[in-house]
N, C-alpha and C. Protein backbone atom coordinates (compact mmCIF):
# COMPACT_ATOMS: atom_id res chain seq x y z
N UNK A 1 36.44 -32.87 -26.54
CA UNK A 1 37.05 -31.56 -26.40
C UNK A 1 37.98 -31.57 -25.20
N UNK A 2 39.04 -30.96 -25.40
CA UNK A 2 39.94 -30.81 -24.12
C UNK A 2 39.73 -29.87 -23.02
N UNK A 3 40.30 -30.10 -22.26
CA UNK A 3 39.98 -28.80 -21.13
C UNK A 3 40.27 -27.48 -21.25
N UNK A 4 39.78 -26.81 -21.22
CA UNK A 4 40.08 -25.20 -21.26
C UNK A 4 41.39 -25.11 -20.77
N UNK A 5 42.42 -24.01 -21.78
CA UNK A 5 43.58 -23.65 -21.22
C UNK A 5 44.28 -24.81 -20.85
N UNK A 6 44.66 -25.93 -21.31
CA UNK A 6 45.11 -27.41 -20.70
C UNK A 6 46.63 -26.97 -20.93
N UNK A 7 46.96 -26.00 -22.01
CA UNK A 7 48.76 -25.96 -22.12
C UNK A 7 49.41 -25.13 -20.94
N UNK A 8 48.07 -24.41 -19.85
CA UNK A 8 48.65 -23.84 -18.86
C UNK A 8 48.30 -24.72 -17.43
N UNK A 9 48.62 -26.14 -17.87
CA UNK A 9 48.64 -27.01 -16.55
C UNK A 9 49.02 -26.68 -15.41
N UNK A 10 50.22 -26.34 -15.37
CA UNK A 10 51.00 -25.91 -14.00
C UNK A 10 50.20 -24.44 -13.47
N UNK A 11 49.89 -23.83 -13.83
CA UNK A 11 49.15 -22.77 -13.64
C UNK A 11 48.03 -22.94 -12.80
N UNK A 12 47.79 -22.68 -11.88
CA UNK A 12 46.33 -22.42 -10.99
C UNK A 12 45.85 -21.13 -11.09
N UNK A 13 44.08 -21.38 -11.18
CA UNK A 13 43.30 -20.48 -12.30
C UNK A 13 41.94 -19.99 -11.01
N UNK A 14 41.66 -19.46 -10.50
CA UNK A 14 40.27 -19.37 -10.12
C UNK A 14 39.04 -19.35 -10.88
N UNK A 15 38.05 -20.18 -10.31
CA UNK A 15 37.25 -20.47 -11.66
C UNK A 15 35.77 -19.85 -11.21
N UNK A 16 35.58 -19.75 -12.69
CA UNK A 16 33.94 -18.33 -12.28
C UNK A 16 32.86 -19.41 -13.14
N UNK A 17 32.01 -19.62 -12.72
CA UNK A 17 30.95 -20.28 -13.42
C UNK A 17 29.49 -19.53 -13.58
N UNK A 18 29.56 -18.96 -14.99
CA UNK A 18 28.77 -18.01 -14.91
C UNK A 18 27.88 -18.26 -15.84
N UNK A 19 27.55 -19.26 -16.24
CA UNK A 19 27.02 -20.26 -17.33
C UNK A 19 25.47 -20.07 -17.03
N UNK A 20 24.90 -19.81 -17.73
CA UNK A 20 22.95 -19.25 -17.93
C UNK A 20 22.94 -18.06 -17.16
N UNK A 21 23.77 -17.35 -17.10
CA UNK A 21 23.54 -15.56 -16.68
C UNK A 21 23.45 -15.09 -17.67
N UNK A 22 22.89 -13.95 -18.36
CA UNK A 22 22.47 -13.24 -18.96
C UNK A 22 23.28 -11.31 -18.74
N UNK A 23 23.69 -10.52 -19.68
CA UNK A 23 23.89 -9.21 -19.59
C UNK A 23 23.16 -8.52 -18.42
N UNK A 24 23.73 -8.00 -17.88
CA UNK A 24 25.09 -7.56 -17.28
C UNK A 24 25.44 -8.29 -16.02
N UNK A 25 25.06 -9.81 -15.83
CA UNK A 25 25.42 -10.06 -14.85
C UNK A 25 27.23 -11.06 -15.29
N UNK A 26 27.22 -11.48 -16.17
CA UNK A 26 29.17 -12.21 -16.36
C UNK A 26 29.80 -10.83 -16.05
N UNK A 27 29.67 -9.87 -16.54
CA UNK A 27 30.87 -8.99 -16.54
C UNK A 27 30.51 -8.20 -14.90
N UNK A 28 29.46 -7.76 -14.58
CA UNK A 28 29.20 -7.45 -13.15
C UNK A 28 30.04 -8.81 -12.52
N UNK A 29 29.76 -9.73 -12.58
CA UNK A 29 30.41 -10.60 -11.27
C UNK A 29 31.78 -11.48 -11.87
N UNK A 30 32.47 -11.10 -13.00
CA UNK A 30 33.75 -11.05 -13.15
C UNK A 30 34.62 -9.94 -12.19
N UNK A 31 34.08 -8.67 -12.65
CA UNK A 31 34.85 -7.42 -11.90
C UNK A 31 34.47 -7.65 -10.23
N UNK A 32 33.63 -8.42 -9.76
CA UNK A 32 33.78 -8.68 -8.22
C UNK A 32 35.25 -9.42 -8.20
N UNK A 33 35.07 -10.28 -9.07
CA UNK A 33 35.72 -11.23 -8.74
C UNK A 33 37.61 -11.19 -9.04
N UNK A 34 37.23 -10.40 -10.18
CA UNK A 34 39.04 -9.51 -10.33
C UNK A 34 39.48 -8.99 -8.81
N UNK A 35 38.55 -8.23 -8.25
CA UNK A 35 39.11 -7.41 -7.37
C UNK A 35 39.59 -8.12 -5.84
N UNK A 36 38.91 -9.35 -5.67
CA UNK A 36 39.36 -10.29 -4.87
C UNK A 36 40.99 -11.20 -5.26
N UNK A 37 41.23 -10.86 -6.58
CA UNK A 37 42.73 -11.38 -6.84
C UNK A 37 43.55 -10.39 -6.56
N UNK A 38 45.02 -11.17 -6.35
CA UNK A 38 46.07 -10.11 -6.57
C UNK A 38 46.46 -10.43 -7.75
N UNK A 39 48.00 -9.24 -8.28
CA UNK A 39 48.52 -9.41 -9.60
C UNK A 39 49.53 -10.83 -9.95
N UNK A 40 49.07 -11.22 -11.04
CA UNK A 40 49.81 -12.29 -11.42
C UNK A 40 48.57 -13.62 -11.10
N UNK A 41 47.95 -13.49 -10.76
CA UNK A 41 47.00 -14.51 -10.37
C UNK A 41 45.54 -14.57 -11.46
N UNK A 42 45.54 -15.57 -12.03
CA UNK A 42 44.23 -15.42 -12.78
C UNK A 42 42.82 -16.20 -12.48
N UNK A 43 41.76 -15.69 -13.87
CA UNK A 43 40.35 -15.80 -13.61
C UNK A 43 40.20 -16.45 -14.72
N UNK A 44 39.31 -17.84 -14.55
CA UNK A 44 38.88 -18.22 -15.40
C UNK A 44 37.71 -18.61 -15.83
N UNK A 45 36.77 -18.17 -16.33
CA UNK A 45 35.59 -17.31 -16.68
C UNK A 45 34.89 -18.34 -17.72
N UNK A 46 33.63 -19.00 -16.96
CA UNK A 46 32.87 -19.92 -18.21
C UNK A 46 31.39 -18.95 -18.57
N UNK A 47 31.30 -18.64 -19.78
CA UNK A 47 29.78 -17.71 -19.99
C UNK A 47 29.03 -18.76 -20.89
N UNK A 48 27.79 -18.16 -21.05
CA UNK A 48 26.90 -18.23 -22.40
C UNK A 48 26.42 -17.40 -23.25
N UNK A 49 26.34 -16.52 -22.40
CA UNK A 49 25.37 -15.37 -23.31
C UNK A 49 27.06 -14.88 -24.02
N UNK A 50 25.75 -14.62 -25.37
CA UNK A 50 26.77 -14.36 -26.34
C UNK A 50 27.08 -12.92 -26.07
N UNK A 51 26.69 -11.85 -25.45
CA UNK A 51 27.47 -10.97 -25.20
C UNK A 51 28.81 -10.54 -24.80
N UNK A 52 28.84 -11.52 -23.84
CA UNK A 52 30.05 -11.96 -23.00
C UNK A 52 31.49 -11.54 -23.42
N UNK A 53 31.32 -12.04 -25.18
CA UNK A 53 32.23 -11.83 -25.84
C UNK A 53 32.61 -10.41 -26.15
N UNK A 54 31.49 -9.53 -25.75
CA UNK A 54 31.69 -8.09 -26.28
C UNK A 54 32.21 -7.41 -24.63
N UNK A 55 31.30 -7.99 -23.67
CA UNK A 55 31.29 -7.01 -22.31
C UNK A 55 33.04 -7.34 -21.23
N UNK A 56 32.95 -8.52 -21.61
CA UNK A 56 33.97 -9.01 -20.80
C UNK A 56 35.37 -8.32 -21.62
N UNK A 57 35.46 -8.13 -22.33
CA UNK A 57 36.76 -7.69 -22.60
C UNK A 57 37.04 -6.20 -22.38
N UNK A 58 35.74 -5.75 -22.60
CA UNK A 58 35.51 -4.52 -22.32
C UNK A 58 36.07 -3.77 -20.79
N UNK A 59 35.14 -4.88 -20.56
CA UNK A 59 35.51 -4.82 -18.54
C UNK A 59 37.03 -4.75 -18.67
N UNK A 60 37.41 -5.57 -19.03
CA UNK A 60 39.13 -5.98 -18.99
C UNK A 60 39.73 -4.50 -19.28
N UNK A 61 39.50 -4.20 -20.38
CA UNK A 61 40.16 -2.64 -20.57
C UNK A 61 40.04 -1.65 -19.92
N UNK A 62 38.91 -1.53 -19.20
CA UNK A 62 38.68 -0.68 -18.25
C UNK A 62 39.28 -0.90 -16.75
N UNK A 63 39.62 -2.30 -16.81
CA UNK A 63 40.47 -2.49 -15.14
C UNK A 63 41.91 -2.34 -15.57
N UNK A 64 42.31 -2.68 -16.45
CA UNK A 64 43.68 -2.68 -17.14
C UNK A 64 44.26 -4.08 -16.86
N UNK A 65 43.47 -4.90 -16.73
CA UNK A 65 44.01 -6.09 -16.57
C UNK A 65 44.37 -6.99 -17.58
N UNK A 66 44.48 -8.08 -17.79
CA UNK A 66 44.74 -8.85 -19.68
C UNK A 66 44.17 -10.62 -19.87
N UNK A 67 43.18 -10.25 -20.89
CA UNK A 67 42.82 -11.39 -21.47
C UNK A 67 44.00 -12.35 -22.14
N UNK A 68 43.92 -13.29 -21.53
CA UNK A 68 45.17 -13.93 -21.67
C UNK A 68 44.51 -15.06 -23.15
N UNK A 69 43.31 -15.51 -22.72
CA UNK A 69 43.19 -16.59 -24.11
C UNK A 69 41.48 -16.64 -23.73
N UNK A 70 40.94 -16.18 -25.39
CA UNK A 70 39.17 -16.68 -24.96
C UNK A 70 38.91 -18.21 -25.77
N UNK A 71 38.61 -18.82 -25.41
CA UNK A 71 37.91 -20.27 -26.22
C UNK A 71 36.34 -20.29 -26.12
N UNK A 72 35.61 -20.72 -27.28
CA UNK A 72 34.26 -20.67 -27.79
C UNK A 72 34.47 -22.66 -28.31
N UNK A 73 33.12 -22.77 -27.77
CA UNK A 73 32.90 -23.94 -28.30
C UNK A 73 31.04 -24.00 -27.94
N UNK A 74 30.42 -24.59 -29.28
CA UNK A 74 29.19 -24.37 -29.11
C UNK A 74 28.73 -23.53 -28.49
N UNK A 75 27.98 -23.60 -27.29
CA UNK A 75 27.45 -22.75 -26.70
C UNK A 75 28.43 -21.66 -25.32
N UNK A 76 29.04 -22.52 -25.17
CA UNK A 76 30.44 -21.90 -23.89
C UNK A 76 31.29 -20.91 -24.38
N UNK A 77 31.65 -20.33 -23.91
CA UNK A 77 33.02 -18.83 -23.84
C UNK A 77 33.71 -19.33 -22.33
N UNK A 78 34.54 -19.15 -22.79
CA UNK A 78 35.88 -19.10 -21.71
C UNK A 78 36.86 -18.31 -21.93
N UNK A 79 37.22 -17.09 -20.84
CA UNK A 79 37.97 -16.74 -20.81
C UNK A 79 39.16 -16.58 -19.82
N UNK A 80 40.38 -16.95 -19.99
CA UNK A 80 41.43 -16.73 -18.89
C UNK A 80 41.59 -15.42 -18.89
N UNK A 81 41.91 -14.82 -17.70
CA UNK A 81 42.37 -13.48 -17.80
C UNK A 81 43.17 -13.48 -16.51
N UNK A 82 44.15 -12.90 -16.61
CA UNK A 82 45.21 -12.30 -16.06
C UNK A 82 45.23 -10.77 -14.87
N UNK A 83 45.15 -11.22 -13.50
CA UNK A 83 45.10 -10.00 -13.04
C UNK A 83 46.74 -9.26 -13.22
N UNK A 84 46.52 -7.89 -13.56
CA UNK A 84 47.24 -7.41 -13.52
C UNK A 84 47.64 -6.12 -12.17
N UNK A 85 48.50 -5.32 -12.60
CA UNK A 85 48.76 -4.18 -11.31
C UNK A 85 48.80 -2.78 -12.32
N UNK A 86 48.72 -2.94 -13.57
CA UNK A 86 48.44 -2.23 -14.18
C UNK A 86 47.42 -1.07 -13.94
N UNK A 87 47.59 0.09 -14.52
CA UNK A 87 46.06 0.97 -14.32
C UNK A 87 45.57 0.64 -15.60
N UNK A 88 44.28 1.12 -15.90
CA UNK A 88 43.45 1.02 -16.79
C UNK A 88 44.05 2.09 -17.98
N UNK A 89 44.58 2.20 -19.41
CA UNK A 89 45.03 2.72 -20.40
C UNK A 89 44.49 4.47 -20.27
N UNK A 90 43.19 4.52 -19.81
CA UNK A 90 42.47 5.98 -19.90
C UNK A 90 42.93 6.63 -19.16
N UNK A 91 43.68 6.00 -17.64
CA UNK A 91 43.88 6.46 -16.25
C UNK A 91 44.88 7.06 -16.23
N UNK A 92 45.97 5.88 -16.97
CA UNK A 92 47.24 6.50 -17.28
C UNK A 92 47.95 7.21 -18.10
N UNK A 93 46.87 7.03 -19.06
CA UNK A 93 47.01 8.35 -19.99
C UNK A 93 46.91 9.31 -19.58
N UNK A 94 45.49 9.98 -18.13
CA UNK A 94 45.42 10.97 -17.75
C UNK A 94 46.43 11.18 -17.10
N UNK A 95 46.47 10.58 -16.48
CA UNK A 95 48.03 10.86 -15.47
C UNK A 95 48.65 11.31 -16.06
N UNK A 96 49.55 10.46 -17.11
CA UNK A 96 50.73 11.65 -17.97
C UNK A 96 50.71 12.29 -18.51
N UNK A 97 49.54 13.08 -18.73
CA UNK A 97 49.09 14.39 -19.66
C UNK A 97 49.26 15.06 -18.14
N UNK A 98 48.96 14.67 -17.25
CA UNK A 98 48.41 16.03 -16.00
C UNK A 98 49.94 16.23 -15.57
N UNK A 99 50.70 15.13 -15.68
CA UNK A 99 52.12 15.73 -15.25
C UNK A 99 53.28 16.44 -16.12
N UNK A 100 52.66 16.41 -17.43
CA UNK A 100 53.39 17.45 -18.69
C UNK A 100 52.79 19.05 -18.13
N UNK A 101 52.06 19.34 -17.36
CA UNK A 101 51.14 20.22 -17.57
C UNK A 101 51.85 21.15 -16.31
């Protein structure tokens, strides 16, 4: 198997090893770990628990940040994600409803 994300060589990734954690701790200590990046800088995220696949993206929508590419192989999830400067979709929705108003 190749390396995770290998077509984004030039790219430097911070890497989360979160491999035999269990719900709710990948997505609890992803969002630590978003908030220590700035924008344009990414996270790259090894899980197991099969939740991962449901919570972590989740998380993502709620920071407004972007899953850039997930890979599954046997037992592993990997996800790159992308910090962004974005707000979170709900936030800024409120926002522009409160300024029509």
């Amino acid at each position: 198997m190749s390396a995770p994300f290998a077509k984004y060589g030039s790219m430097t990734a911070t890497k989360l090893d979160l491999t035999g954690l269990k719900c709710p701790l990948p997505a609890l200590k992803t969002r630590k770990a978003l908030k220590a990046l700035k924008p344009g800088d990414f996270l790259e995220v090894h899980c197991t628990d099969p939740l991962s696949v449901i919570d972590i993206p989740n998380l993502i929508r709620e920071t407004g940040d972007r899953v850039e590419i997930t890979e599954r192989a046997e037992r592993q999830i990997v996800f790159l994600i992308e910090k962004t400067h974005g707000l979170p979709a709900a936030v800024a929705g409120s926002s522009s409803r409160n300024q029509d108003s």
